[in-house]
C-alpha atoms as a PDB file:
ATOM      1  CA  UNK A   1     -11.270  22.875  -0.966  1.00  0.00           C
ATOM      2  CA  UNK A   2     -13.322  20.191   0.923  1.00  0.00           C
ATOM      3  CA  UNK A   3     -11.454  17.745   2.356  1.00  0.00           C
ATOM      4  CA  UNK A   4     -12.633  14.937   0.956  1.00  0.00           C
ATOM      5  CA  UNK A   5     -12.208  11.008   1.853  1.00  0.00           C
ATOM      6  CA  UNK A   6      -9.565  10.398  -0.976  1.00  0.00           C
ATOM      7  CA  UNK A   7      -7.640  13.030   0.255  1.00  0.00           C
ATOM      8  CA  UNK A   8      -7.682  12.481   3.826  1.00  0.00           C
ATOM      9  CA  UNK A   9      -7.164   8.667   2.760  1.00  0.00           C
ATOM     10  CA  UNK A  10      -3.588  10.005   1.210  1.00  0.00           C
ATOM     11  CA  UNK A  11      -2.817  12.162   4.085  1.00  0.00           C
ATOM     12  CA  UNK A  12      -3.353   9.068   6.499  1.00  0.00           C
ATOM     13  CA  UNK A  13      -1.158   6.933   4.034  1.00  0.00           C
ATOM     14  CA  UNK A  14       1.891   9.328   3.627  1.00  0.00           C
ATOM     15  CA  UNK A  15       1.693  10.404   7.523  1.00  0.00           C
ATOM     16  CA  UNK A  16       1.927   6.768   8.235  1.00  0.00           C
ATOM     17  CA  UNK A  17       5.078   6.614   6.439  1.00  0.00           C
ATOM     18  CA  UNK A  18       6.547  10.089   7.787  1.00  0.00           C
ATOM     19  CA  UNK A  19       6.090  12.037   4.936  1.00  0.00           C
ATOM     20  CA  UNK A  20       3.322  14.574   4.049  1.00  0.00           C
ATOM     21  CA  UNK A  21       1.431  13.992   1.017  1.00  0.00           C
ATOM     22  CA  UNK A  22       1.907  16.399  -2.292  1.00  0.00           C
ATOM     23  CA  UNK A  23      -0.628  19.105  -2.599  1.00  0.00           C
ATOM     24  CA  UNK A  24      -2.235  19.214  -5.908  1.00  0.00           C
ATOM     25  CA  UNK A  25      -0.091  21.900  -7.250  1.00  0.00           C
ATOM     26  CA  UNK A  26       0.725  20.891 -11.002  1.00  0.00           C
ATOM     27  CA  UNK A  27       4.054  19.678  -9.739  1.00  0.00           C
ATOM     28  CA  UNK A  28       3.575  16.502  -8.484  1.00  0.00           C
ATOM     29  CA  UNK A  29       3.285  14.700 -11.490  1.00  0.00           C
ATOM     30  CA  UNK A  30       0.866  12.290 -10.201  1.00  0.00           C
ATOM     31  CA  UNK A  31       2.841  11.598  -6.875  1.00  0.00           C
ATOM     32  CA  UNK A  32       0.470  11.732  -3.771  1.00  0.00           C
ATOM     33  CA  UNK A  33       3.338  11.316  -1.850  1.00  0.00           C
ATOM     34  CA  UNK A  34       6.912   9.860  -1.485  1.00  0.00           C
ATOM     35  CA  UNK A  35      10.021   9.127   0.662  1.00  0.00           C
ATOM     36  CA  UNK A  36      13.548   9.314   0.432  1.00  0.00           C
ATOM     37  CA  UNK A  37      13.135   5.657  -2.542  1.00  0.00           C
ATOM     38  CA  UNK A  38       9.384   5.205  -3.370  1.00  0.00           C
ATOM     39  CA  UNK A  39       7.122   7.410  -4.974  1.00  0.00           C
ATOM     40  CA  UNK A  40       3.293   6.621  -4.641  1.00  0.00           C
ATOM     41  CA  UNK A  41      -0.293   6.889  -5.505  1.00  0.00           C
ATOM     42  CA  UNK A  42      -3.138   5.911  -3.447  1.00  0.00           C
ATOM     43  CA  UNK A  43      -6.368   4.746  -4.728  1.00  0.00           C
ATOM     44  CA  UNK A  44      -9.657   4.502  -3.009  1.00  0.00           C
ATOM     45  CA  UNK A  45     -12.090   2.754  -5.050  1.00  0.00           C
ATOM     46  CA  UNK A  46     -16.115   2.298  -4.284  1.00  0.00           C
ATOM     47  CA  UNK A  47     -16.783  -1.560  -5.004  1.00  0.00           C
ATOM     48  CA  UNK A  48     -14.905  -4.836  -4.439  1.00  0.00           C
ATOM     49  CA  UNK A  49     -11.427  -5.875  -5.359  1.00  0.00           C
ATOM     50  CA  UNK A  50     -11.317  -9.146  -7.005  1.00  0.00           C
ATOM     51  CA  UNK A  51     -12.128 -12.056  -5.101  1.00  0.00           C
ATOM     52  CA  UNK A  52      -9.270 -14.350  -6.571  1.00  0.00           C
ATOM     53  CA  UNK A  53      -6.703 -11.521  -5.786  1.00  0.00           C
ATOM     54  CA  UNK A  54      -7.892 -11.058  -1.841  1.00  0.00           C
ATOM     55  CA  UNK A  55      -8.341 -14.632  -1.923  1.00  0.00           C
ATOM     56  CA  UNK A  56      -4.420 -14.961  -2.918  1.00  0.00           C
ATOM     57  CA  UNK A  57      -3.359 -12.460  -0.188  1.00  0.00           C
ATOM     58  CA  UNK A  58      -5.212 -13.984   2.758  1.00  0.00           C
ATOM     59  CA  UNK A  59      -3.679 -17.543   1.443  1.00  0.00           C
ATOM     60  CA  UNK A  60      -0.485 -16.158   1.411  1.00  0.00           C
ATOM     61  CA  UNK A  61      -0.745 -14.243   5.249  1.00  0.00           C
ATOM     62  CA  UNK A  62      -2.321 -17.378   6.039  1.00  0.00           C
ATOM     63  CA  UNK A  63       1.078 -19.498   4.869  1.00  0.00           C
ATOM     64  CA  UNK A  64       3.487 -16.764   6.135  1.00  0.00           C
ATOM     65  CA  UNK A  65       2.052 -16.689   9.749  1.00  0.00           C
ATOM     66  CA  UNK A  66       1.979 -20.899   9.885  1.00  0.00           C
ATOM     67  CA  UNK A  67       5.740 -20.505   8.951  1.00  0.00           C
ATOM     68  CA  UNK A  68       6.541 -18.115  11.510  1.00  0.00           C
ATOM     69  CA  UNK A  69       4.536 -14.741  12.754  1.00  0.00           C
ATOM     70  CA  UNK A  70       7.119 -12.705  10.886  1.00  0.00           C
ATOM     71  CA  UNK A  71       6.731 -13.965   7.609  1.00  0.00           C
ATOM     72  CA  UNK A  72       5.116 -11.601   5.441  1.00  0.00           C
ATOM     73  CA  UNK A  73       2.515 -13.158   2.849  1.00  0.00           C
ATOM     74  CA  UNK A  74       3.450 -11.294  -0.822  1.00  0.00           C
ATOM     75  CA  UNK A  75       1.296 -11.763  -3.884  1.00  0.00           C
ATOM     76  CA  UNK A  76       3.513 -11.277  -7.279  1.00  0.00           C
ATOM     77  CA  UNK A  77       1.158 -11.490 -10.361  1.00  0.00           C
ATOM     78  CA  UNK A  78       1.538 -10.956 -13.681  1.00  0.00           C
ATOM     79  CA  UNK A  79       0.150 -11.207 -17.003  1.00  0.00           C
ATOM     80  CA  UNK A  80       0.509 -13.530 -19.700  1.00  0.00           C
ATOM     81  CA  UNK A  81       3.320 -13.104 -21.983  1.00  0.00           C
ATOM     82  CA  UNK A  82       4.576 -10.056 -20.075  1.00  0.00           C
ATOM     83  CA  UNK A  83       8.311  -9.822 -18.415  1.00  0.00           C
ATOM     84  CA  UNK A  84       9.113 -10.746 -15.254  1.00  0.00           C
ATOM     85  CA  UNK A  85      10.229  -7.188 -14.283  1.00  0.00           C
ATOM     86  CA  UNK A  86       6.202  -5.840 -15.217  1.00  0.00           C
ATOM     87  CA  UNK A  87       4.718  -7.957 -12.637  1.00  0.00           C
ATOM     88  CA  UNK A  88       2.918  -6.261  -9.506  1.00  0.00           C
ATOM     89  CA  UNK A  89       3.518  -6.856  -6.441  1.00  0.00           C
ATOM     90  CA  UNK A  90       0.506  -6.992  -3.828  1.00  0.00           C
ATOM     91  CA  UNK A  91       1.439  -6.822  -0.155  1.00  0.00           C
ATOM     92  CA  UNK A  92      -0.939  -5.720   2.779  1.00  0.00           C
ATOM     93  CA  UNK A  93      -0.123  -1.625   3.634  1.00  0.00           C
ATOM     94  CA  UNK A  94       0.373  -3.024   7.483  1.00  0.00           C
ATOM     95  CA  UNK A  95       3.061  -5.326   6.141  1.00  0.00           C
ATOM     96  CA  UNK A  96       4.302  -2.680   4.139  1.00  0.00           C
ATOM     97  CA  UNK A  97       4.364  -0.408   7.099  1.00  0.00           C
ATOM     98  CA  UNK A  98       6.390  -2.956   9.046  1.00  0.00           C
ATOM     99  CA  UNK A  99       8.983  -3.041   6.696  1.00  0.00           C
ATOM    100  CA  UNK A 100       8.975   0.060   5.616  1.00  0.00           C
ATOM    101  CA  UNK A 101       7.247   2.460   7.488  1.00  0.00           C
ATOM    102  CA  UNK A 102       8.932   4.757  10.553  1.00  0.00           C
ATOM    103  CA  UNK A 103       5.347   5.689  12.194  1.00  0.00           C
ATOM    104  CA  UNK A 104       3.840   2.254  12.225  1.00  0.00           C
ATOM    105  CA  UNK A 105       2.940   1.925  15.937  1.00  0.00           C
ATOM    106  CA  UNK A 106       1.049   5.482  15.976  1.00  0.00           C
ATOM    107  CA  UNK A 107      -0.814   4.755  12.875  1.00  0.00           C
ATOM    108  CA  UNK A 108      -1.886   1.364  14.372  1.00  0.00           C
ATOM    109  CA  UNK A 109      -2.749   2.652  17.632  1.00  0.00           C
ATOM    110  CA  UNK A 110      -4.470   5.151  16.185  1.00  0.00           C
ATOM    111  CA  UNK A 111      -7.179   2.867  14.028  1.00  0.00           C
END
């Protein structure tokens, strides 16, 4: 099978958090990868995200670095009328990768 750029996008994304991603075996129940708590599915999309919500983020970075340069800016949105507990959470993947990720500084040094 090719390897095409969604699939070496997941293979980039689990390696960068030690793990290998899931082949597409009808087991993975739509896992692309996980660790030893998280279980997770990458998206590449053509096209823009929306403004407001990348506009949010880079506020939020913006706010966390003036604070201190290890603050890490976190977006929490959710939707009207929905419970707390539904709301997403939008971080950056390279602040992810600080906090959680064990092959940070190769995948960094690596882009």
């Amino acid at each position: 099978m090719p390897n095409k750029g969604w699939k070496q996008y997941e293979r980039r994304l689990a390696r960068a958090l030690g793990v290998e991603r899931i082949p597409v075996t009808g087991e993975r129940a739509g896992a692309d990868f996980e660790d030893g708590m998280f279980v997770y599915q990458a998206k590449k999309r053509a096209g823009q995200f929306p403004a407001y919500l990348v506009d949010w983020l880079r506020g939020i970075q913006a706010a966390g670095e003036r604070r201190a340069p290890t603050k890490i800016g976190v977006v929490i949105l959710q939707r009207p009328r929905a419970l707390d507990g539904d709301a997403l959470v939008v971080v950056s993947f390279k602040d992810w990768l600080a906090l959680h990720g064990p092959a940070l500084k190769c995948w960094l040094e690596a882009r």
